[in-house]
C-alpha atoms as a PDB file:
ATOM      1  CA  UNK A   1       9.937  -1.509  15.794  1.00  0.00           C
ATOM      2  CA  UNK A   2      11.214   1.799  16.378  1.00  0.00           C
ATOM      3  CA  UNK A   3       8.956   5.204  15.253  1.00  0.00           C
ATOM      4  CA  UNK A   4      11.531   5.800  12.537  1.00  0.00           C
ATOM      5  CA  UNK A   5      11.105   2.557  10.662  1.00  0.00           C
ATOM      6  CA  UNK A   6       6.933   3.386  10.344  1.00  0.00           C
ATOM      7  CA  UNK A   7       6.262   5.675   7.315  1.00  0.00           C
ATOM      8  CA  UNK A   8       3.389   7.000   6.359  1.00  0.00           C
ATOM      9  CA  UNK A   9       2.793   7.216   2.430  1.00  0.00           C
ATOM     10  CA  UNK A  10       0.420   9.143   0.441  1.00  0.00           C
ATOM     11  CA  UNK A  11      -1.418   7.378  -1.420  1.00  0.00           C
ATOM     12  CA  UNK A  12      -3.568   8.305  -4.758  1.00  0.00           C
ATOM     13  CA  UNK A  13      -6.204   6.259  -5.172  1.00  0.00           C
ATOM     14  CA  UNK A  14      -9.512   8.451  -6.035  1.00  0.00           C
ATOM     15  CA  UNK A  15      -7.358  11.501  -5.722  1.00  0.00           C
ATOM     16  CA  UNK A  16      -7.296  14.611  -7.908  1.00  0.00           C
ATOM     17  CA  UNK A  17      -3.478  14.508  -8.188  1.00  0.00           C
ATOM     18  CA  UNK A  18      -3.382  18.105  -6.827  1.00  0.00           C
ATOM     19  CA  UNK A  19       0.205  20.187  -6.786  1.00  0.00           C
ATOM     20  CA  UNK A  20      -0.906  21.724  -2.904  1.00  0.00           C
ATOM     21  CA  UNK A  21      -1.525  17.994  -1.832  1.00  0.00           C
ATOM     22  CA  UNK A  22       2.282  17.288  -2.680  1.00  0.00           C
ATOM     23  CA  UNK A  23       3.738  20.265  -1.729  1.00  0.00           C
ATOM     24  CA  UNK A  24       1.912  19.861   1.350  1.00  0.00           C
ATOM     25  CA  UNK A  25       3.130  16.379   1.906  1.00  0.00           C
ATOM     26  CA  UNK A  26       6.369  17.400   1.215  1.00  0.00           C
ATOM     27  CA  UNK A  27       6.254  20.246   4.428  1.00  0.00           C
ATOM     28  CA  UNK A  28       4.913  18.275   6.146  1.00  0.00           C
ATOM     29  CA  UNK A  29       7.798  15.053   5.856  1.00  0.00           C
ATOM     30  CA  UNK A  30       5.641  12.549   3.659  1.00  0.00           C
ATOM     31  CA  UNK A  31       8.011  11.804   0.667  1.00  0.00           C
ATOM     32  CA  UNK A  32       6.740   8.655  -0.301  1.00  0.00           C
ATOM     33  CA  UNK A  33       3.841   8.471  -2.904  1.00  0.00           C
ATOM     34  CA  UNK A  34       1.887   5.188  -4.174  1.00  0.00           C
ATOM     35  CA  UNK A  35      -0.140   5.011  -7.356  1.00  0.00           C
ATOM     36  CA  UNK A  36      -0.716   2.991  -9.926  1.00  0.00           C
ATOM     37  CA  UNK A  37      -1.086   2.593 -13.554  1.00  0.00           C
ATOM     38  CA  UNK A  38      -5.368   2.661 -13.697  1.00  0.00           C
ATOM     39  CA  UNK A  39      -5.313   5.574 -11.144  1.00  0.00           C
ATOM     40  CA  UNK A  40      -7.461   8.508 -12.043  1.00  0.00           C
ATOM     41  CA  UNK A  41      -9.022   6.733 -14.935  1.00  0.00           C
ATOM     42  CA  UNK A  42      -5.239   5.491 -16.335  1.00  0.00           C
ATOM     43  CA  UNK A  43      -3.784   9.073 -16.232  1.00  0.00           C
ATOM     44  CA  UNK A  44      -2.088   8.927 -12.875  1.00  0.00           C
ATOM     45  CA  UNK A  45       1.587   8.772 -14.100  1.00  0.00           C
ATOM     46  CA  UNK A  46       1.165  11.631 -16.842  1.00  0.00           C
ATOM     47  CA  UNK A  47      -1.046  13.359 -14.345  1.00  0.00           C
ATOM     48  CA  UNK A  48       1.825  13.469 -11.912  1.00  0.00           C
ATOM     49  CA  UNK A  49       4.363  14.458 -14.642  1.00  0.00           C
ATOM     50  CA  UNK A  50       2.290  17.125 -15.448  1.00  0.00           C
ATOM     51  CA  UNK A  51       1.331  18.991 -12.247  1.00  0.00           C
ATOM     52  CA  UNK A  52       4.459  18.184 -10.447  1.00  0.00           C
ATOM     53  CA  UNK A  53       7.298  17.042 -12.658  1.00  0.00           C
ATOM     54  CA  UNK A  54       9.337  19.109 -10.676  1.00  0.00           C
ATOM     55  CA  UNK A  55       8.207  18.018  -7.263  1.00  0.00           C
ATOM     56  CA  UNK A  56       8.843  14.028  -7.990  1.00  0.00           C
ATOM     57  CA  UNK A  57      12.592  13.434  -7.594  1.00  0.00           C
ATOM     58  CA  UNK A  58      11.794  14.303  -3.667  1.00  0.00           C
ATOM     59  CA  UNK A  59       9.591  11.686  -3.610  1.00  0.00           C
ATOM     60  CA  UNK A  60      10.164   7.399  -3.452  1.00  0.00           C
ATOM     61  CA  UNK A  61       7.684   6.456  -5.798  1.00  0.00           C
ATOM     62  CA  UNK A  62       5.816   3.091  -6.047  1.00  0.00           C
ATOM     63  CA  UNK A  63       3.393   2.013  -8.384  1.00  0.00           C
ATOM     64  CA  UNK A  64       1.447  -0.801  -9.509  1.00  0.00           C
ATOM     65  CA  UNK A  65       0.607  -2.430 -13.008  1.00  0.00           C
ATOM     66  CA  UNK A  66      -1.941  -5.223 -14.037  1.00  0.00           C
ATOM     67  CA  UNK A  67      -5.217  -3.420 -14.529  1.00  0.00           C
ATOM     68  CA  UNK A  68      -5.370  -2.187 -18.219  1.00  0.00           C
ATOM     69  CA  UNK A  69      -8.397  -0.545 -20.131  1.00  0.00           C
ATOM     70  CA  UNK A  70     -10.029  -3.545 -21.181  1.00  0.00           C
ATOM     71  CA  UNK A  71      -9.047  -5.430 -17.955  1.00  0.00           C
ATOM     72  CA  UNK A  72      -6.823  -7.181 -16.299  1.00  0.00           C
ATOM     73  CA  UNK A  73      -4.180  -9.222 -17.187  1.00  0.00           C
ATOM     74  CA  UNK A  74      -0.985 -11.106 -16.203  1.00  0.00           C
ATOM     75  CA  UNK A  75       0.454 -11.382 -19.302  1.00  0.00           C
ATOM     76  CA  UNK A  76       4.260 -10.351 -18.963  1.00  0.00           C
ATOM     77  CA  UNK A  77       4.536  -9.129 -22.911  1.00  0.00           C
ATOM     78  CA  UNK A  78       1.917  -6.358 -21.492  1.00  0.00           C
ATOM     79  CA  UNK A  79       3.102  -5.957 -17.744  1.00  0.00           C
ATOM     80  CA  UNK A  80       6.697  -4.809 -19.581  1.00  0.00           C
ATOM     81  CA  UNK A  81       4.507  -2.575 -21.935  1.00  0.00           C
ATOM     82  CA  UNK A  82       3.081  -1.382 -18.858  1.00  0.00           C
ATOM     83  CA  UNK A  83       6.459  -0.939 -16.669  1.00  0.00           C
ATOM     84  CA  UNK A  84       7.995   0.923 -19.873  1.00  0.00           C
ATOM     85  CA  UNK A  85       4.820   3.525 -19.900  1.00  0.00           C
ATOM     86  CA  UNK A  86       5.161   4.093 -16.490  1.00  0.00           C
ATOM     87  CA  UNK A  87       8.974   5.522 -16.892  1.00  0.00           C
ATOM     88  CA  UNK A  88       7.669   7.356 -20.215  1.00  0.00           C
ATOM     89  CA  UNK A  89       4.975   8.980 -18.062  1.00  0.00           C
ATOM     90  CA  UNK A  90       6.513   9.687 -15.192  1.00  0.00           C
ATOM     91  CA  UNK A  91       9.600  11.353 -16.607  1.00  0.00           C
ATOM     92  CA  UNK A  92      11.454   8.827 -14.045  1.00  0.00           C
ATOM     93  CA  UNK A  93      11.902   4.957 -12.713  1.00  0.00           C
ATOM     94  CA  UNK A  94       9.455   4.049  -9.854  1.00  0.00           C
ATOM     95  CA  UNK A  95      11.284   3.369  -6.956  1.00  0.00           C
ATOM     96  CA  UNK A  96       9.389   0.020  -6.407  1.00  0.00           C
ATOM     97  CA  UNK A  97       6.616  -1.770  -8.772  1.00  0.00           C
ATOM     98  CA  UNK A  98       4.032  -3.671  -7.953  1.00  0.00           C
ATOM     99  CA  UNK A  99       2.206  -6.255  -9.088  1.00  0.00           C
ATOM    100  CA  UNK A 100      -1.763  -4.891  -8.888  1.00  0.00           C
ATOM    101  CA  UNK A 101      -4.324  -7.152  -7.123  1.00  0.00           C
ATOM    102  CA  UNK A 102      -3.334 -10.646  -9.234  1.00  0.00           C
ATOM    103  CA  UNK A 103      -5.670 -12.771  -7.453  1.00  0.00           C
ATOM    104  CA  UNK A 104      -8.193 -10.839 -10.015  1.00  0.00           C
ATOM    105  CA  UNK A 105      -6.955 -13.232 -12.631  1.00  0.00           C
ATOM    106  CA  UNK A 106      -6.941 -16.716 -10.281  1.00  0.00           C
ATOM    107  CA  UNK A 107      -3.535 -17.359 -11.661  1.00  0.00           C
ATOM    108  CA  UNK A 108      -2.056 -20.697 -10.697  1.00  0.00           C
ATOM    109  CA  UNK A 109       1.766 -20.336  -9.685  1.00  0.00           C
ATOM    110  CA  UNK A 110       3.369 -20.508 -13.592  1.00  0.00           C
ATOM    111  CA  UNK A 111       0.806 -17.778 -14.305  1.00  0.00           C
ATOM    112  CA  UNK A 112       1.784 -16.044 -11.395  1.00  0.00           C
ATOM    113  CA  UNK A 113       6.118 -17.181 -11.670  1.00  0.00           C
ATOM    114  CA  UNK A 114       6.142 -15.708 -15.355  1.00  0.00           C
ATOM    115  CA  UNK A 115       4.398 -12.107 -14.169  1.00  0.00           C
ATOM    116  CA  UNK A 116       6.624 -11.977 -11.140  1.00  0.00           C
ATOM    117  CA  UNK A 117       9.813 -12.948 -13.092  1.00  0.00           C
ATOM    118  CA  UNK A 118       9.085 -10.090 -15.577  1.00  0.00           C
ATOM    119  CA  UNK A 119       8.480  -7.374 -12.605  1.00  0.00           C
ATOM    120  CA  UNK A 120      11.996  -8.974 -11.297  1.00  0.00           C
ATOM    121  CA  UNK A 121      13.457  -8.546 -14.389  1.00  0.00           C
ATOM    122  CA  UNK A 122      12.632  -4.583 -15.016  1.00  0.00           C
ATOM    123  CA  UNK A 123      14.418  -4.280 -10.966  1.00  0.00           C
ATOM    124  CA  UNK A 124      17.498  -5.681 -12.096  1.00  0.00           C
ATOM    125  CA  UNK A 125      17.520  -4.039 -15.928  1.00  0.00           C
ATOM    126  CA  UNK A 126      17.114  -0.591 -13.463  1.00  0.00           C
ATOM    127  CA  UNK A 127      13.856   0.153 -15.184  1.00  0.00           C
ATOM    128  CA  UNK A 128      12.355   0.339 -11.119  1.00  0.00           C
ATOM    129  CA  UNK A 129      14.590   0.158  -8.506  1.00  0.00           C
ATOM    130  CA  UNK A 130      12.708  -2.632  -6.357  1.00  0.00           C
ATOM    131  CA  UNK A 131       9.676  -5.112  -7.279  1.00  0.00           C
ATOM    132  CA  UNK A 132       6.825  -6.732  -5.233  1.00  0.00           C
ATOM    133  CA  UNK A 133       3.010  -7.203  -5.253  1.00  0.00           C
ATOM    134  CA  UNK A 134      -0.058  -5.549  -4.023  1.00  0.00           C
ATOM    135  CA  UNK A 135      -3.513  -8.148  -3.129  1.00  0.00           C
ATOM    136  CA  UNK A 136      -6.489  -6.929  -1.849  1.00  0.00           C
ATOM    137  CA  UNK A 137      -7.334 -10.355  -0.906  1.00  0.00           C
ATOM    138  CA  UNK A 138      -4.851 -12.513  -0.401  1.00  0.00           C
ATOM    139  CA  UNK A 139      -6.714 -15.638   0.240  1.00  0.00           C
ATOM    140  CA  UNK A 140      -6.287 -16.925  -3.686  1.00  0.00           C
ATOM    141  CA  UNK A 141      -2.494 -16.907  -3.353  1.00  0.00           C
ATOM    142  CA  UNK A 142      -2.020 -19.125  -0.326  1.00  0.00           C
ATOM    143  CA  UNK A 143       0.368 -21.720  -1.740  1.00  0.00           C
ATOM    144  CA  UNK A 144       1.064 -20.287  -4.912  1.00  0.00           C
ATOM    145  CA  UNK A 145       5.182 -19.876  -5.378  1.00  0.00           C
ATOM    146  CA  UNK A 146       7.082 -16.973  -6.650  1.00  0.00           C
ATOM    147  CA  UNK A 147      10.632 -15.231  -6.545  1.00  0.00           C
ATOM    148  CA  UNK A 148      11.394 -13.757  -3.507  1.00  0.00           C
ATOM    149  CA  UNK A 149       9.440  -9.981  -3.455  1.00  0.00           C
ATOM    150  CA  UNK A 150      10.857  -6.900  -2.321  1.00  0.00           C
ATOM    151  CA  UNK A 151       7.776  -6.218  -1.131  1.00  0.00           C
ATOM    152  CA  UNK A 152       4.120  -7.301  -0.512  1.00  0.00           C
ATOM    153  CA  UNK A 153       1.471  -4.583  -0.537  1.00  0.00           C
ATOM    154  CA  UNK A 154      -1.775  -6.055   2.076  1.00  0.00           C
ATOM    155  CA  UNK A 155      -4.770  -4.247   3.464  1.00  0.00           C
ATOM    156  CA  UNK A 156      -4.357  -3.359   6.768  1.00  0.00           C
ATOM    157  CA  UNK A 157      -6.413  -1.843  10.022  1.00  0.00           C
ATOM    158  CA  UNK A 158      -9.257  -2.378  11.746  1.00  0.00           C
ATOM    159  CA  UNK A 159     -12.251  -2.789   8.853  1.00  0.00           C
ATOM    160  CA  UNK A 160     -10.070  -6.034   7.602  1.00  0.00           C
ATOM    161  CA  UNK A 161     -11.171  -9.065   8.205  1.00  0.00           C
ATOM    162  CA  UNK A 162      -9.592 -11.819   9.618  1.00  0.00           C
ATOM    163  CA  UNK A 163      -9.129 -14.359   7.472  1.00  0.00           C
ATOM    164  CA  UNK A 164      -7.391 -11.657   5.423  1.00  0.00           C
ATOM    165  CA  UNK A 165      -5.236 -10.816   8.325  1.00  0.00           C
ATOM    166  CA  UNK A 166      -4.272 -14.622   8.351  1.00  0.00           C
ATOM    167  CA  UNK A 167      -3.850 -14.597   4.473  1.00  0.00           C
ATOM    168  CA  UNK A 168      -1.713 -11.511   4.481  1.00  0.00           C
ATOM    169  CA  UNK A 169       0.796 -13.278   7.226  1.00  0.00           C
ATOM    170  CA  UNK A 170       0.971 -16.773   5.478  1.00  0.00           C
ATOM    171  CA  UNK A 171       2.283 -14.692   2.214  1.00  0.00           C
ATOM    172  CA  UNK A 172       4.474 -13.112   4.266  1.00  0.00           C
ATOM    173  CA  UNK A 173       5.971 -16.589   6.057  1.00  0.00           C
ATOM    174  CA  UNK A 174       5.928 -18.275   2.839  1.00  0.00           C
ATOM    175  CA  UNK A 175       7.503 -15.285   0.150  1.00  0.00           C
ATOM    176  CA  UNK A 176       9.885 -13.623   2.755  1.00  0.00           C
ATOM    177  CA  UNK A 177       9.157 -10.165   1.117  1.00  0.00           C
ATOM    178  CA  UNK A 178      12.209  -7.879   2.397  1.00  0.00           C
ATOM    179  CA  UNK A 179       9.363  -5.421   3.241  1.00  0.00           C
ATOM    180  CA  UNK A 180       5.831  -5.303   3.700  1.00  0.00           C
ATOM    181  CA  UNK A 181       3.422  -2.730   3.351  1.00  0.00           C
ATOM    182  CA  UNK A 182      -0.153  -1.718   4.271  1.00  0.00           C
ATOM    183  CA  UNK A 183      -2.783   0.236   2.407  1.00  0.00           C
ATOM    184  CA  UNK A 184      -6.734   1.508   3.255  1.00  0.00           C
ATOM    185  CA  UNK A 185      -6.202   1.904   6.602  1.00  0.00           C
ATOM    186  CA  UNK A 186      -9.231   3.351   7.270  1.00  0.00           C
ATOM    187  CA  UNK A 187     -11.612   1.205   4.678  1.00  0.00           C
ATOM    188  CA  UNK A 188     -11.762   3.908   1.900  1.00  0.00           C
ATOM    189  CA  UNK A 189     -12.791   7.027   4.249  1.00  0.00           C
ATOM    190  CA  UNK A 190     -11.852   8.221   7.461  1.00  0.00           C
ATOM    191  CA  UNK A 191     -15.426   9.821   7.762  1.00  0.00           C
ATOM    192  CA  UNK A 192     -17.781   7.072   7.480  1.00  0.00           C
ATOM    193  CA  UNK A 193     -19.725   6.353  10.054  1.00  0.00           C
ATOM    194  CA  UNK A 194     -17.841   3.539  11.385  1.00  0.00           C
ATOM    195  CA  UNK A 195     -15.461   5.376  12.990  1.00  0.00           C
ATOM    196  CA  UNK A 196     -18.296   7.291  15.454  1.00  0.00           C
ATOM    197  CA  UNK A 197     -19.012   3.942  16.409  1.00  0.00           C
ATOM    198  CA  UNK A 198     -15.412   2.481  17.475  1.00  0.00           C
ATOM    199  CA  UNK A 199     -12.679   4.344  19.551  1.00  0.00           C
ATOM    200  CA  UNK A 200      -9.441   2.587  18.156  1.00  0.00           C
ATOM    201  CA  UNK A 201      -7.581   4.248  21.412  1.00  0.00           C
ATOM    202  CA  UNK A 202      -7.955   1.502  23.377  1.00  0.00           C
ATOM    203  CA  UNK A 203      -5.231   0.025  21.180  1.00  0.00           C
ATOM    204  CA  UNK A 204      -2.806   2.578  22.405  1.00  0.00           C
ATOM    205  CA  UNK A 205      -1.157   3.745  25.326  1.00  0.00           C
ATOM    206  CA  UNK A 206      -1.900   6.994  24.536  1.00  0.00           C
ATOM    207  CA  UNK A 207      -4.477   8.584  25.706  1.00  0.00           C
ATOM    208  CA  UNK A 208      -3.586  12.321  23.786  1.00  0.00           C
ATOM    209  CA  UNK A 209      -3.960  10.426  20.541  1.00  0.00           C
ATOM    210  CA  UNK A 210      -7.016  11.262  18.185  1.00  0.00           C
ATOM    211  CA  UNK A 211      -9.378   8.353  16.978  1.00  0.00           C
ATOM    212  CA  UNK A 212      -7.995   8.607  13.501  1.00  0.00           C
ATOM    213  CA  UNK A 213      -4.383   9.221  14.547  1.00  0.00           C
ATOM    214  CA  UNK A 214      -5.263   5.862  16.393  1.00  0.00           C
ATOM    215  CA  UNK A 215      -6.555   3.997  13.548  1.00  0.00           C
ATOM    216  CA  UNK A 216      -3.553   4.562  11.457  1.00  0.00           C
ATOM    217  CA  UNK A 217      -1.592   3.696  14.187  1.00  0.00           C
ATOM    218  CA  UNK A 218      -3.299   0.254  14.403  1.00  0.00           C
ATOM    219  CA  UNK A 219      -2.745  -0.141  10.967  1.00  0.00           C
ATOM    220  CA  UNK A 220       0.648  -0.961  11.317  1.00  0.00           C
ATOM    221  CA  UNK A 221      -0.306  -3.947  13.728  1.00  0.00           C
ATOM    222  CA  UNK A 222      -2.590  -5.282  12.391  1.00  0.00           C
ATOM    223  CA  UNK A 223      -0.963  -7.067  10.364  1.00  0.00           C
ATOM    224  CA  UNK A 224       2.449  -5.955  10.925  1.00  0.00           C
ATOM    225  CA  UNK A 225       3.827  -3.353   8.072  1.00  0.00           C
ATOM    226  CA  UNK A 226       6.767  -1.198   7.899  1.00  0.00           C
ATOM    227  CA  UNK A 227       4.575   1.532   5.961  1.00  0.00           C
ATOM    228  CA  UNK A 228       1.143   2.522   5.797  1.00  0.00           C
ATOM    229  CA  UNK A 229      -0.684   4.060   2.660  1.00  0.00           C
ATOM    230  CA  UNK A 230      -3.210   6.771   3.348  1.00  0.00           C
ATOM    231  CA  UNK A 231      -5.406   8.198   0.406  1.00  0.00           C
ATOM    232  CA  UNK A 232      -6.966  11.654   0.318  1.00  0.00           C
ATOM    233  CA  UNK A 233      -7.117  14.786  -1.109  1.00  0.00           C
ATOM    234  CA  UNK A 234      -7.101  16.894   2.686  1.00  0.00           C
ATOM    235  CA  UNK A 235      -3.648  18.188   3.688  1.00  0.00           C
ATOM    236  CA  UNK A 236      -5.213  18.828   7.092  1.00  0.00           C
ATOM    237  CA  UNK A 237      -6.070  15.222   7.370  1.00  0.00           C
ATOM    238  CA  UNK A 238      -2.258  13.512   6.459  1.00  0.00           C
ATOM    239  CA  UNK A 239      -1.363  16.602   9.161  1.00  0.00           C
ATOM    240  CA  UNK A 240      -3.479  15.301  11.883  1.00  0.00           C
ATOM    241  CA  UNK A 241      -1.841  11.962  10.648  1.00  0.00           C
ATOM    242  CA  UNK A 242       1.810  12.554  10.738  1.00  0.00           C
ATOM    243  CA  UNK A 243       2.564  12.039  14.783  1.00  0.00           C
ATOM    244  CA  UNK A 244       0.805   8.942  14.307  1.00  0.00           C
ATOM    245  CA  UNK A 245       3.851   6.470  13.783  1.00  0.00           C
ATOM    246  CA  UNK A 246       5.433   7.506  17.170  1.00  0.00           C
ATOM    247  CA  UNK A 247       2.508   6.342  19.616  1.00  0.00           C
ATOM    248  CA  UNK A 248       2.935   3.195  21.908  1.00  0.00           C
ATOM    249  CA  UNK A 249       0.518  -0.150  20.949  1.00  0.00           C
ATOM    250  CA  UNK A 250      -0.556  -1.974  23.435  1.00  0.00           C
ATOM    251  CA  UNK A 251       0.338  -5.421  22.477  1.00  0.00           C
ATOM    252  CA  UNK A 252      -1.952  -7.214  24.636  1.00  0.00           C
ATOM    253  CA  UNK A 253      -5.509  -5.766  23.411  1.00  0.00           C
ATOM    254  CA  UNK A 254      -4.081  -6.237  19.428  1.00  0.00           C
ATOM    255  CA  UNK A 255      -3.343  -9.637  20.508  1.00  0.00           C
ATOM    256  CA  UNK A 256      -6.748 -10.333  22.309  1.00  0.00           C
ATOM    257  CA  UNK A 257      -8.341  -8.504  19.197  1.00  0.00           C
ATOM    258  CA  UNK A 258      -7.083 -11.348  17.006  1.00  0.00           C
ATOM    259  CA  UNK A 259      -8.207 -14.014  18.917  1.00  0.00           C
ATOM    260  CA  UNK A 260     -11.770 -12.378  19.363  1.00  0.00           C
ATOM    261  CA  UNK A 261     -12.029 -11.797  15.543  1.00  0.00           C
ATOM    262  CA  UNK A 262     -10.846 -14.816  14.721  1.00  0.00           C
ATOM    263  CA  UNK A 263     -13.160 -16.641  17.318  1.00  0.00           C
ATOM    264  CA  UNK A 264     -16.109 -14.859  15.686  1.00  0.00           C
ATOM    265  CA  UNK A 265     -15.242 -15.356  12.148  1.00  0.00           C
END
């Protein structure tokens, strides 16, 4: 994969939606944000609108739709509600939507068919330009079918585990997404404590590299991912992040990584 087809995307989960944090994306060559509908307690989309109307045609937005106020649901008469607020709030059509975390209804595959057909439905009517679905844990969906996604949305890193990791790839061999994404690369916070305990440099051959320019880096290995969401409110942190994508894996400690994770799982 060459460094060009790795992008790094902000990502808004527990953020304050801050105009700096864009504009400071934006200098810095991140123009890809990811958000969805429940975001900073379901205001995320007018949030945006509001502090950065102007800022948001620079960006490829995706979001993600599923969790409502009273819960989620899978029901495509409120997904469409859902995709039509989205465009309402955001003054704009997402670039991509995604189906949020649908394991946390245990669909069976018609559930899961009718809420994916929907989502493939607002693509084609142009109310998003591309469709897919975001799991936390994939393990639930594992044989379920569906349409073909534009994209699936899977953890990613070194904090997943690996049944996940095999979950996430046996989506990916069975839907054929035409992309596939990662998210929480660093397992909600690039300062807890777990990351004085590892060096993920080893993984690299590239010994300038930071530990946390490292991590991300992983992150796109493990599994593999075309892009990478990061969440946080510090533009000096997505700055120390940006030369990330260009640094070398070594292919042969990822590999022996798998086999030791999935030898102690």
């Amino acid at each position: 994969m060459r460094p060009a087809d790795r992008r790094t995307v902000l990502g808004l989960h527990r953020s304050r939606h801050r105009r700096d944090l864009l504009t400071g994306a934006l200098d810095l060559g991140i123009t890809a944000l990811d958000t969805a509908s429940n975001y900073l307690g379901h205001r995320s989309h007018r949030a945006l609108a509001a502090v950065a109307g102007d800022l948001l045609p620079k960006f490829s937005i995706s979001t993600k739709v599923g969790y409502f106020e009273d819960g989620h649901s899978l029901d495509p008469v409120r997904l469409r509600g859902a995709v039509e607020r989205a465009v309402t709030e955001l003054g704009r059509e997402p670039d991509t939507v995604l189906l949020h975390n649908p394991e946390h209804s245990a669909p069976n595959t018609e559930t899961l068919m009718r809420a994916c057909s929907l989502l493939a439905e607002a693509a084609a009517d142009g109310r998003c330009g591309a469709w897919g679905l975001s799991t936390w844990d994939p393990r639930p969906l594992i044989g379920l079918d569906l349409p073909r996604p534009d994209v699936l949305m899977v953890r990613s890193g070194l904090l997943v585990s690996s049944g996940v990791l095999d979950a996430a790839e046996a989506l990916v061999t069975g839907w054929r997404p035409t992309a596939v994404w990662g998210m929480s690369p660093f397992g909600g916070s690039a300062t807890a404590r777990i990351w004085e305990k590892i060096d993920p440099r080893v993984f690299l051959r590239a010994p300038d590299a930071t530990p946390i320019q490292a991590a991300l880096r992983v992150a796109f290995a493990l599994p593999k991912v075309a892009a990478v969401a990061v969440g946080t409110d510090d533009a000096e942190h997505l700055r120390e992040l940006v030369g990330a994508t260009t640094y070398e894996i070594n292919t042969d400690v990822v590999r022996e990584y798998r086999r030791l994770l999935r030898q102690a799982a």
